[in-house]
C-alpha atoms as a PDB file:
ATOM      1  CA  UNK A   1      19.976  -1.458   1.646  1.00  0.00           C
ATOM      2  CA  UNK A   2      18.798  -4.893  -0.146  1.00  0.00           C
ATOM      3  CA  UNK A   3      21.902  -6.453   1.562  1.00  0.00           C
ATOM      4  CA  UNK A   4      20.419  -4.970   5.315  1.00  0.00           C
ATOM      5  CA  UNK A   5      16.958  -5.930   4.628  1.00  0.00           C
ATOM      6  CA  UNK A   6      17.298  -9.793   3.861  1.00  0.00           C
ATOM      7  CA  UNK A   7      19.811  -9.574   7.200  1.00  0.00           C
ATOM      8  CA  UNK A   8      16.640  -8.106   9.300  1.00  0.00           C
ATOM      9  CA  UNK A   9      14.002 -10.301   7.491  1.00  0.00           C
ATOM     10  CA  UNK A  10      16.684 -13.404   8.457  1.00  0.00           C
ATOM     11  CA  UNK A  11      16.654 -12.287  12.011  1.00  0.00           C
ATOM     12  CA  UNK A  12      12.725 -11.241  12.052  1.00  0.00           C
ATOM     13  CA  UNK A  13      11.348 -13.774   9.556  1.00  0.00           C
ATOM     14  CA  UNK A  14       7.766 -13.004  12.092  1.00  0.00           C
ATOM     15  CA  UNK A  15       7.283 -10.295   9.327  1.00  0.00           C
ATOM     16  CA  UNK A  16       6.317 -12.753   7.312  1.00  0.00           C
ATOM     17  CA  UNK A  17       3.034 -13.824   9.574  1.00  0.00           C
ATOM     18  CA  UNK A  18       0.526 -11.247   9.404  1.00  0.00           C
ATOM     19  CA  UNK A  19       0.290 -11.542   5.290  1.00  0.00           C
ATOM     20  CA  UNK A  20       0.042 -15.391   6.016  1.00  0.00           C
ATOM     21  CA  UNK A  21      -2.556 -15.214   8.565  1.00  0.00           C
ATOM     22  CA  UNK A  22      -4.403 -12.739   6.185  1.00  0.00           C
ATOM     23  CA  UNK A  23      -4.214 -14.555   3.106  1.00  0.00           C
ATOM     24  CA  UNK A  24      -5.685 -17.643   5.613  1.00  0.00           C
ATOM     25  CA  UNK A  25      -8.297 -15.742   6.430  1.00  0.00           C
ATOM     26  CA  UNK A  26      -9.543 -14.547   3.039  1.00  0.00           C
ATOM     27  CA  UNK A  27      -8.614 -18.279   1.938  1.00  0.00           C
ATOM     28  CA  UNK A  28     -11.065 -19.599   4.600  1.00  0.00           C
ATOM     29  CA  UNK A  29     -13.457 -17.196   3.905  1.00  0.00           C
ATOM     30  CA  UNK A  30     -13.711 -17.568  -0.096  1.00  0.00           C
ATOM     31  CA  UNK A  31     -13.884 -21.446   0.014  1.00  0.00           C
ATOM     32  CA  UNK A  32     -16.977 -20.862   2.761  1.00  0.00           C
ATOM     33  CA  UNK A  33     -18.865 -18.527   0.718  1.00  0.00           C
ATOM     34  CA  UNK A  34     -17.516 -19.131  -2.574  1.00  0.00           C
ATOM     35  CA  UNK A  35     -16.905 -22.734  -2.910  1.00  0.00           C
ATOM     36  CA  UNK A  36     -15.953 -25.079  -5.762  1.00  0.00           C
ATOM     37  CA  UNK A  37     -16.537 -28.909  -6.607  1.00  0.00           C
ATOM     38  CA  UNK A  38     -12.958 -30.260  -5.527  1.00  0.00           C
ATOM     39  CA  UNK A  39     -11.859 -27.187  -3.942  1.00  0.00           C
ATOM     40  CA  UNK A  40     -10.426 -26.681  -0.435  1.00  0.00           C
ATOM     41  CA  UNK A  41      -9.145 -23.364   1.781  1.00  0.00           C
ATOM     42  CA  UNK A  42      -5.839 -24.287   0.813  1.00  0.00           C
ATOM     43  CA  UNK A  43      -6.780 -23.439  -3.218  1.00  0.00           C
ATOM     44  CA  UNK A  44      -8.677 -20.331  -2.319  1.00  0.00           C
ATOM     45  CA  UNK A  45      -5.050 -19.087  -0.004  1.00  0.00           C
ATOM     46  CA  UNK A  46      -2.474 -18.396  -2.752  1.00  0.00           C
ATOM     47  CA  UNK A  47      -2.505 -14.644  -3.295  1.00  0.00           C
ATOM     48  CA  UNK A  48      -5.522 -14.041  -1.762  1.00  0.00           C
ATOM     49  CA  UNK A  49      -4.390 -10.543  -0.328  1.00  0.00           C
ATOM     50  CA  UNK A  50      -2.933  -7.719  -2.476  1.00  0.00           C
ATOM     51  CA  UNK A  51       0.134  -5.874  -1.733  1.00  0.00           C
ATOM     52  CA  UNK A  52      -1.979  -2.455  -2.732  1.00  0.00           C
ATOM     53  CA  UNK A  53      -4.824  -3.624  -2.273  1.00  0.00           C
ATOM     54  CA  UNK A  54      -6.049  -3.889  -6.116  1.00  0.00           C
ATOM     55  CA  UNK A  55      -9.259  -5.308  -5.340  1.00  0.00           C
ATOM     56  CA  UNK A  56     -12.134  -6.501  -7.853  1.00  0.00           C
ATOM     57  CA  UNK A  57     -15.268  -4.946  -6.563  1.00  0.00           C
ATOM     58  CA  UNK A  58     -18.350  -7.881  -7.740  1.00  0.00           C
ATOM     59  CA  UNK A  59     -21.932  -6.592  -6.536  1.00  0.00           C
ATOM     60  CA  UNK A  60     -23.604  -9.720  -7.938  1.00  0.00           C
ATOM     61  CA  UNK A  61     -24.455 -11.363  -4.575  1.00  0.00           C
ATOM     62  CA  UNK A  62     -23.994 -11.150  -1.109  1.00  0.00           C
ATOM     63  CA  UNK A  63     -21.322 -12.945  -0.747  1.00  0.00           C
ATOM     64  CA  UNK A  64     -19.151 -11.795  -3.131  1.00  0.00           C
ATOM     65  CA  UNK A  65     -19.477  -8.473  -1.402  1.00  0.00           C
ATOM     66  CA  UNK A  66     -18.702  -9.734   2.119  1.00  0.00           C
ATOM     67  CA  UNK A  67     -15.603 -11.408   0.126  1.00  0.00           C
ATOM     68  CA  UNK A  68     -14.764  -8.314  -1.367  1.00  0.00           C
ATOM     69  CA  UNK A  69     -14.991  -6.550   2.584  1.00  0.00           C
ATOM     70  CA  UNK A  70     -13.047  -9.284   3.530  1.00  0.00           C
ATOM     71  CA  UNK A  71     -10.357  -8.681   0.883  1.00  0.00           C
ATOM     72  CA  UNK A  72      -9.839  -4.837   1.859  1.00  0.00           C
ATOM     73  CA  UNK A  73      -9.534  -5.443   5.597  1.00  0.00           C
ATOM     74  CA  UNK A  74      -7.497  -8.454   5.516  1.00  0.00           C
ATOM     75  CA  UNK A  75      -5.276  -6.034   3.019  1.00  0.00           C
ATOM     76  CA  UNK A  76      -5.741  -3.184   5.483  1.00  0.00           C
ATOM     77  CA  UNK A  77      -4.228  -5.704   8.475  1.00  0.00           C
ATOM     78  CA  UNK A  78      -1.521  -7.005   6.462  1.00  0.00           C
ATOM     79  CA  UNK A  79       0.037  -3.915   5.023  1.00  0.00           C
ATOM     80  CA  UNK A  80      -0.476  -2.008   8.374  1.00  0.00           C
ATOM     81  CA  UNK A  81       1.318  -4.588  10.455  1.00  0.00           C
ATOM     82  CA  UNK A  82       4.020  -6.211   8.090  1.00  0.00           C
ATOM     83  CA  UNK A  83       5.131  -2.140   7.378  1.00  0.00           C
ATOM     84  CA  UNK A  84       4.745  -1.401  11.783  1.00  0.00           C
ATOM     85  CA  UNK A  85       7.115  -4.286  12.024  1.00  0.00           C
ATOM     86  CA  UNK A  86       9.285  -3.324   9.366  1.00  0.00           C
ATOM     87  CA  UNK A  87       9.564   0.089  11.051  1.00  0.00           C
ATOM     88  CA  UNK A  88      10.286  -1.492  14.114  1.00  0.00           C
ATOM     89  CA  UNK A  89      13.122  -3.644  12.550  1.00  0.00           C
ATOM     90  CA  UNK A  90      14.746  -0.937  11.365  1.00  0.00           C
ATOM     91  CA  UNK A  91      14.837   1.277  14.279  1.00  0.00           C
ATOM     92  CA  UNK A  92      15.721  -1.836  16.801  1.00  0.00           C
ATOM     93  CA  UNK A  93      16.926  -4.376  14.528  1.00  0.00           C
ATOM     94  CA  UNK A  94      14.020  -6.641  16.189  1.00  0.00           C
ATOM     95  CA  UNK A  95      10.389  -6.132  15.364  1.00  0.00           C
ATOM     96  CA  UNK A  96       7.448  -8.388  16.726  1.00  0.00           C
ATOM     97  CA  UNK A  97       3.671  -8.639  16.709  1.00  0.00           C
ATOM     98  CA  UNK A  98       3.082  -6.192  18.942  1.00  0.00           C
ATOM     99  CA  UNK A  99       4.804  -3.318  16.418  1.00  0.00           C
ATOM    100  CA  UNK A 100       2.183  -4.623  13.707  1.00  0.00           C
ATOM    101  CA  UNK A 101      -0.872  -3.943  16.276  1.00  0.00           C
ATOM    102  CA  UNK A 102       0.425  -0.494  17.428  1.00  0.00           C
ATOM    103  CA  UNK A 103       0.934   0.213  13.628  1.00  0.00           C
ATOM    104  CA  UNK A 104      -2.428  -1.116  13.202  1.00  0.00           C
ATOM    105  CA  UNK A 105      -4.650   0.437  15.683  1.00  0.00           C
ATOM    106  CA  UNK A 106      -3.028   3.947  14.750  1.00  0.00           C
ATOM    107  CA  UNK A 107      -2.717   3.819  11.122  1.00  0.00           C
ATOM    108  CA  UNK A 108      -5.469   1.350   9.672  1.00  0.00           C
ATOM    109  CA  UNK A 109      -7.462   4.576   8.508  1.00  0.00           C
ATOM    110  CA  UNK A 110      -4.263   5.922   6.743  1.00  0.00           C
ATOM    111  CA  UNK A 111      -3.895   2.863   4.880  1.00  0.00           C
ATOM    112  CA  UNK A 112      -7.444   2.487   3.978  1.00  0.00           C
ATOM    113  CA  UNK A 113      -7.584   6.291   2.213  1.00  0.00           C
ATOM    114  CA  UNK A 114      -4.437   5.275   0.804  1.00  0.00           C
ATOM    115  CA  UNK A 115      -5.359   1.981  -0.772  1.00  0.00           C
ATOM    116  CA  UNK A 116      -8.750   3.637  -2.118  1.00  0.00           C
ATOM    117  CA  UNK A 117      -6.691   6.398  -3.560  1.00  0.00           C
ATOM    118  CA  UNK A 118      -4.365   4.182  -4.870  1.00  0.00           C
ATOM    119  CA  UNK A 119      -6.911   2.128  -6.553  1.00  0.00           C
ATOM    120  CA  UNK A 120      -8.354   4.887  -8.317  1.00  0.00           C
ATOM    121  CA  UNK A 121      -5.371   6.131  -9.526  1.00  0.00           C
ATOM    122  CA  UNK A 122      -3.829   2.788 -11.305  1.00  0.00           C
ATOM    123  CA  UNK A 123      -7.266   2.097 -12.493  1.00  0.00           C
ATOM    124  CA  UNK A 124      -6.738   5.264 -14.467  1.00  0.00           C
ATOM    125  CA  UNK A 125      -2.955   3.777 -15.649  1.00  0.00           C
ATOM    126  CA  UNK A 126      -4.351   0.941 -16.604  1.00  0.00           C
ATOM    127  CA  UNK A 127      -7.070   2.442 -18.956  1.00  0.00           C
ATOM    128  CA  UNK A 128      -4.170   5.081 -20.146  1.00  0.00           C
ATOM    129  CA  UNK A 129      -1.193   1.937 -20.727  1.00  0.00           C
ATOM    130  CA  UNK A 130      -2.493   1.310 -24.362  1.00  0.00           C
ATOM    131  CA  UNK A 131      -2.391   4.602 -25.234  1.00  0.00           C
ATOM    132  CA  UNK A 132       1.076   5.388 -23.319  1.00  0.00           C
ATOM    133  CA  UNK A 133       2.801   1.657 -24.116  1.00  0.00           C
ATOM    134  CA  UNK A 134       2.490   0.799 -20.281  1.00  0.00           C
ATOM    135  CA  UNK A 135       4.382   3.902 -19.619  1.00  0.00           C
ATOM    136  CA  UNK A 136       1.681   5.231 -17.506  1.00  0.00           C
ATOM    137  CA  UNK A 137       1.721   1.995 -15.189  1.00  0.00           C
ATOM    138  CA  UNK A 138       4.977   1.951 -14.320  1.00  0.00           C
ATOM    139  CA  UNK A 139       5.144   5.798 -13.446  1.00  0.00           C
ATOM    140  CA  UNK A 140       2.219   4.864 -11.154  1.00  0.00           C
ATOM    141  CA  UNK A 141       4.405   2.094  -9.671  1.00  0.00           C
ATOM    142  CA  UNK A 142       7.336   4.645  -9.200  1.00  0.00           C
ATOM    143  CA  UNK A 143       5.831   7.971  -7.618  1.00  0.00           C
ATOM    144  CA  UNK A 144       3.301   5.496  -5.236  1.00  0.00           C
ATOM    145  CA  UNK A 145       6.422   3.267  -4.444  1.00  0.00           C
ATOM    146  CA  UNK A 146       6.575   4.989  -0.724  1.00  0.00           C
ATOM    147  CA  UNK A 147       2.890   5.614   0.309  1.00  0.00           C
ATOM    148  CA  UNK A 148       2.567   2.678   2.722  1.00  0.00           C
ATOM    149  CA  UNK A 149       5.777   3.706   4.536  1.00  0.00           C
ATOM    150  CA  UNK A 150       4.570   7.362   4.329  1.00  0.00           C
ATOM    151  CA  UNK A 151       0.925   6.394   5.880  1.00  0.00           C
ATOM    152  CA  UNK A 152       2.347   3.877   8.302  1.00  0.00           C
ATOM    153  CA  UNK A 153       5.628   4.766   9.197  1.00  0.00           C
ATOM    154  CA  UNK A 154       5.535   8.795   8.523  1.00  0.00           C
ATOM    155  CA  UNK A 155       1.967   8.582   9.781  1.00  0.00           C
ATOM    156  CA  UNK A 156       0.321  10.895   6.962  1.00  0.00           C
ATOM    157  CA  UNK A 157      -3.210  10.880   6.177  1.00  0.00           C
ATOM    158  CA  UNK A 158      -3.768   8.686   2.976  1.00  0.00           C
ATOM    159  CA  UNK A 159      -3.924  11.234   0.391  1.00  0.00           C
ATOM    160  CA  UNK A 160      -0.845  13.017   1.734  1.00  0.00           C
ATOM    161  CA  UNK A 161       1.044   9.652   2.093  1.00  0.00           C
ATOM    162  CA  UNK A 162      -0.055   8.969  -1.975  1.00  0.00           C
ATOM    163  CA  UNK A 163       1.411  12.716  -2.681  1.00  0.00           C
ATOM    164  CA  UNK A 164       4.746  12.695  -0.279  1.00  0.00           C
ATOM    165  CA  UNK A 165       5.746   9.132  -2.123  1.00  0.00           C
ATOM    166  CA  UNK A 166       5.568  11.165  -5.111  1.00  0.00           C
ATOM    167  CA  UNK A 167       7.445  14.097  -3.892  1.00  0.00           C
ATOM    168  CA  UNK A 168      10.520  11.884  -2.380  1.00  0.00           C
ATOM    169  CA  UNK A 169      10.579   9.757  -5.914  1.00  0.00           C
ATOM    170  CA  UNK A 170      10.824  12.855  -8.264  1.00  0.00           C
ATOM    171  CA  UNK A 171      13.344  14.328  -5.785  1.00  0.00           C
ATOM    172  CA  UNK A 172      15.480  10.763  -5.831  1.00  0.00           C
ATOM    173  CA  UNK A 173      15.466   9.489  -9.001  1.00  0.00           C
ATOM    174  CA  UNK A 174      18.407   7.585  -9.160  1.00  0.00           C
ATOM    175  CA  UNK A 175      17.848   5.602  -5.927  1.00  0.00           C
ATOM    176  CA  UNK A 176      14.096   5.262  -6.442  1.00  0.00           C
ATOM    177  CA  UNK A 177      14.862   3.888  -9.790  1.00  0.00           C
ATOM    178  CA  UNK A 178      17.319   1.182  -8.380  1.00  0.00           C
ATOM    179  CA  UNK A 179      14.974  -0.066  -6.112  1.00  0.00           C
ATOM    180  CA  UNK A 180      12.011   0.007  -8.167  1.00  0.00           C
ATOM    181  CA  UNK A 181      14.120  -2.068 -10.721  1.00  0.00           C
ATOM    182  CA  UNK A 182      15.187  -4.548  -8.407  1.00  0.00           C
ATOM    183  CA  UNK A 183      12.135  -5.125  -6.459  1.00  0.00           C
ATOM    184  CA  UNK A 184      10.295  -5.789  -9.643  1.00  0.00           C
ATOM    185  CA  UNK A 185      13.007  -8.097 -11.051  1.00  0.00           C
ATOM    186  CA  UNK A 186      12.593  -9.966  -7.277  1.00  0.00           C
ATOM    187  CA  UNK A 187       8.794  -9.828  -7.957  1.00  0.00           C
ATOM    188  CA  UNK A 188       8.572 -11.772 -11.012  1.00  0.00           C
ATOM    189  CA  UNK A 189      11.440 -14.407 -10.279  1.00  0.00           C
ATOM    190  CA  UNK A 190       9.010 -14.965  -7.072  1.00  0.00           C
ATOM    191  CA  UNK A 191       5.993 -15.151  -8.623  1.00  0.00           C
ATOM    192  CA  UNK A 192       7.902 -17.736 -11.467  1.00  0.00           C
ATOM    193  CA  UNK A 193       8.846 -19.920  -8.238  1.00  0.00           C
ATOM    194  CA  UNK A 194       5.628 -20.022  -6.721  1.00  0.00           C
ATOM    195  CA  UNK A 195       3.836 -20.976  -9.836  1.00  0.00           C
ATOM    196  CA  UNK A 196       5.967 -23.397 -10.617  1.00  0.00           C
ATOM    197  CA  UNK A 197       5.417 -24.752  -6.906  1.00  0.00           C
ATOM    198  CA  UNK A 198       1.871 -24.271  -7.270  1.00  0.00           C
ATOM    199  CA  UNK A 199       1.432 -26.602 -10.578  1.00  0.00           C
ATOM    200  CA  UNK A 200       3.964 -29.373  -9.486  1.00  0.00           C
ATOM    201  CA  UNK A 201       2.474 -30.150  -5.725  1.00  0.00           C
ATOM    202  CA  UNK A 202      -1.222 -29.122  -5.961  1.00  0.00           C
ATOM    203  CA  UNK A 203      -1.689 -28.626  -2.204  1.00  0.00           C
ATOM    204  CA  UNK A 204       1.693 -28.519  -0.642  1.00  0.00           C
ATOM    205  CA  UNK A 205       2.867 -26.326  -3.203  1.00  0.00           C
ATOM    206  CA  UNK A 206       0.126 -23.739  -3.201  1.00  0.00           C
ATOM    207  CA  UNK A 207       1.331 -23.470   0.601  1.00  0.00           C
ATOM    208  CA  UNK A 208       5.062 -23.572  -0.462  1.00  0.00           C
ATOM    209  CA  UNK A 209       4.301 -20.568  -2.944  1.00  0.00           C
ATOM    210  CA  UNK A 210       2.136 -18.625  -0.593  1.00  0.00           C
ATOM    211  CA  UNK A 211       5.074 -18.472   1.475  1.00  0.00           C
ATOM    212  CA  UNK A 212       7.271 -17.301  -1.349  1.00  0.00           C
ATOM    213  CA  UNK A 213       5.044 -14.462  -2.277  1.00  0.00           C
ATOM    214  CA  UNK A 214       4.775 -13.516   1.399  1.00  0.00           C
ATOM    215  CA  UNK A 215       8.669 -14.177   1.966  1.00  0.00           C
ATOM    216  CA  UNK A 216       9.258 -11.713  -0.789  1.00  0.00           C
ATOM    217  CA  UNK A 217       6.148  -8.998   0.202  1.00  0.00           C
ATOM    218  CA  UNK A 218       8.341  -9.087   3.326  1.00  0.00           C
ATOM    219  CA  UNK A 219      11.481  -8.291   1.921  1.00  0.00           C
ATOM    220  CA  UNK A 220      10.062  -5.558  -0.227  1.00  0.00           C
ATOM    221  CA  UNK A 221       8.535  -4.076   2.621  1.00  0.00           C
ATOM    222  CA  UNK A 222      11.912  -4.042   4.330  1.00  0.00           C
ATOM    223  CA  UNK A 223      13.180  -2.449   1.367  1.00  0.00           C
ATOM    224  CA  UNK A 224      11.068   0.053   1.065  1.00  0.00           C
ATOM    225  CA  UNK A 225      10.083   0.965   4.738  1.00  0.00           C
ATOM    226  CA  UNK A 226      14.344   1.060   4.753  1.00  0.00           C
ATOM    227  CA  UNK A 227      14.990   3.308   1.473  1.00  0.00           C
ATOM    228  CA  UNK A 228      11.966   5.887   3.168  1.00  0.00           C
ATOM    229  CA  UNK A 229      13.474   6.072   6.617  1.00  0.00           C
ATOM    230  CA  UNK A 230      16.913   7.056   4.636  1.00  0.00           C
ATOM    231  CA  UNK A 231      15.588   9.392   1.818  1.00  0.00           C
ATOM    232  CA  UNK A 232      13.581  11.192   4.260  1.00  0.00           C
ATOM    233  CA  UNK A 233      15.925  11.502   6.788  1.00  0.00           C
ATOM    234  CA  UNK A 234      18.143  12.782   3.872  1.00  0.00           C
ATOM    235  CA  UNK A 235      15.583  15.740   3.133  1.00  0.00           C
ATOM    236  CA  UNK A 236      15.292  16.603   6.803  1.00  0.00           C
ATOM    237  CA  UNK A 237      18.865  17.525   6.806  1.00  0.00           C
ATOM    238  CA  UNK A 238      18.884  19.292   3.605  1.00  0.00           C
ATOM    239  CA  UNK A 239      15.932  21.260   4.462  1.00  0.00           C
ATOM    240  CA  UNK A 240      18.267  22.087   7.729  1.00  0.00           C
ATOM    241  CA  UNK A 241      20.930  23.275   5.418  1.00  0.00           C
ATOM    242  CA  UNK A 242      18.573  25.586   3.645  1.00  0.00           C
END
């Protein structure tokens, strides 16, 4: 599966564009509304979009609010089209913009429940991790591992996309685990890199890293969009047997 998905994200590296043109956007947006002595958009760019769309909700003005807007729909655009075009690279082997704007236009409300429900719910891991040594995030991580794919790609409503991710990881533990293990490992190596490219170039490095992060949101998407097509084809036919 990991071995397939850097093939397709080789051969469709346009996965990469829609959390690039996002982050751009938000980038623009913040330095406009937001702005700093010395700053530029470049500065504001680097991981300006979530991958869940964790964002920090700041009521203080009326700007941070229209950056906070900003944040969720640029999030909303991002997941919906980088998962439609993983989708589509899957079932083709070739996925382009027009995939992501399908996905888009018919799933942007399933990934907007979804984010809000998954907000709520690692808010509440976070407050629990002292108590449960972090346990409690990472069995967040785990059982919500498959709710974009579920919303986008199995087109469930956002709350049922947040439950059926749990439902296929407690019913595939073993290959759940693998990728959740492996995905994080390729998480934090990335975000290493791109900090590291970030301090040593101050501009051309903050655009060297926000391609890093979005190269590897890409490839987990891949991953992931690929391990839900399989496990839930997988169910289908054992449901058939039963």
């Amino acid at each position: 599966m990991f071995r397939a998905a850097f093939a397709l994200l080789r051969k469709n590296w346009i996965i990469v564009v829609p959390g690039l043109v996002a982050g751009a956007i938000v980038g623009v947006l913040s330095w406009i509304l937001a702005p700093s002595e010395g700053a530029t958009p470049v500065a504001f760019w680097s991981g300006s979009v979530p991958l869940f769309g964790a964002v920090a909700l700041d009521s203080d003005n009326v700007s941070a609010i229209a950056l906070d807007v900003a944040q969720v729909l640029a999030s909303i655009l991002a997941i919906a089209y980088t998962t439609g075009m993983a989708h589509a690279a899957w079932e083709r082997g070739t996925a382009g913009l027009a995939d992501g704007r399908q996905a888009f236009a018919r799933d942007a409300g399933h990934v907007f429940v979804a984010m809000l429900g998954l907000f709520f719910l690692g808010l509440a891991a976070v407050l629990l991790a002292p108590y449960t040594w972090w346990f409690s995030v990472a069995l967040y991580v785990y059982l919500a591992i498959y709710t974009m794919p579920s919303a986008v790609v199995g087109e469930r409503g956002g709350l049922r996309a947040i439950v059926e991710s749990g439902e296929i990881a407690v019913r595939r533990v073993v290959p759940t685990t693998i990728v959740v293990g492996a995905l994080a490992l390729i998480v934090f190596v990335c975000g290493i890199l791109a900090e590291a490219l970030a301090q040593l170039v101050p501009v051309a490095g903050t655009v060297l890293a926000q391609l890093v992060v979005q190269f590897a949101i890409a490839y987990f998407t891949l991953v992931v969009v690929g391990e839900y097509l399989a496990l839930r084809e997988l169910a289908a036919i054992e449901a058939g047997y039963r």
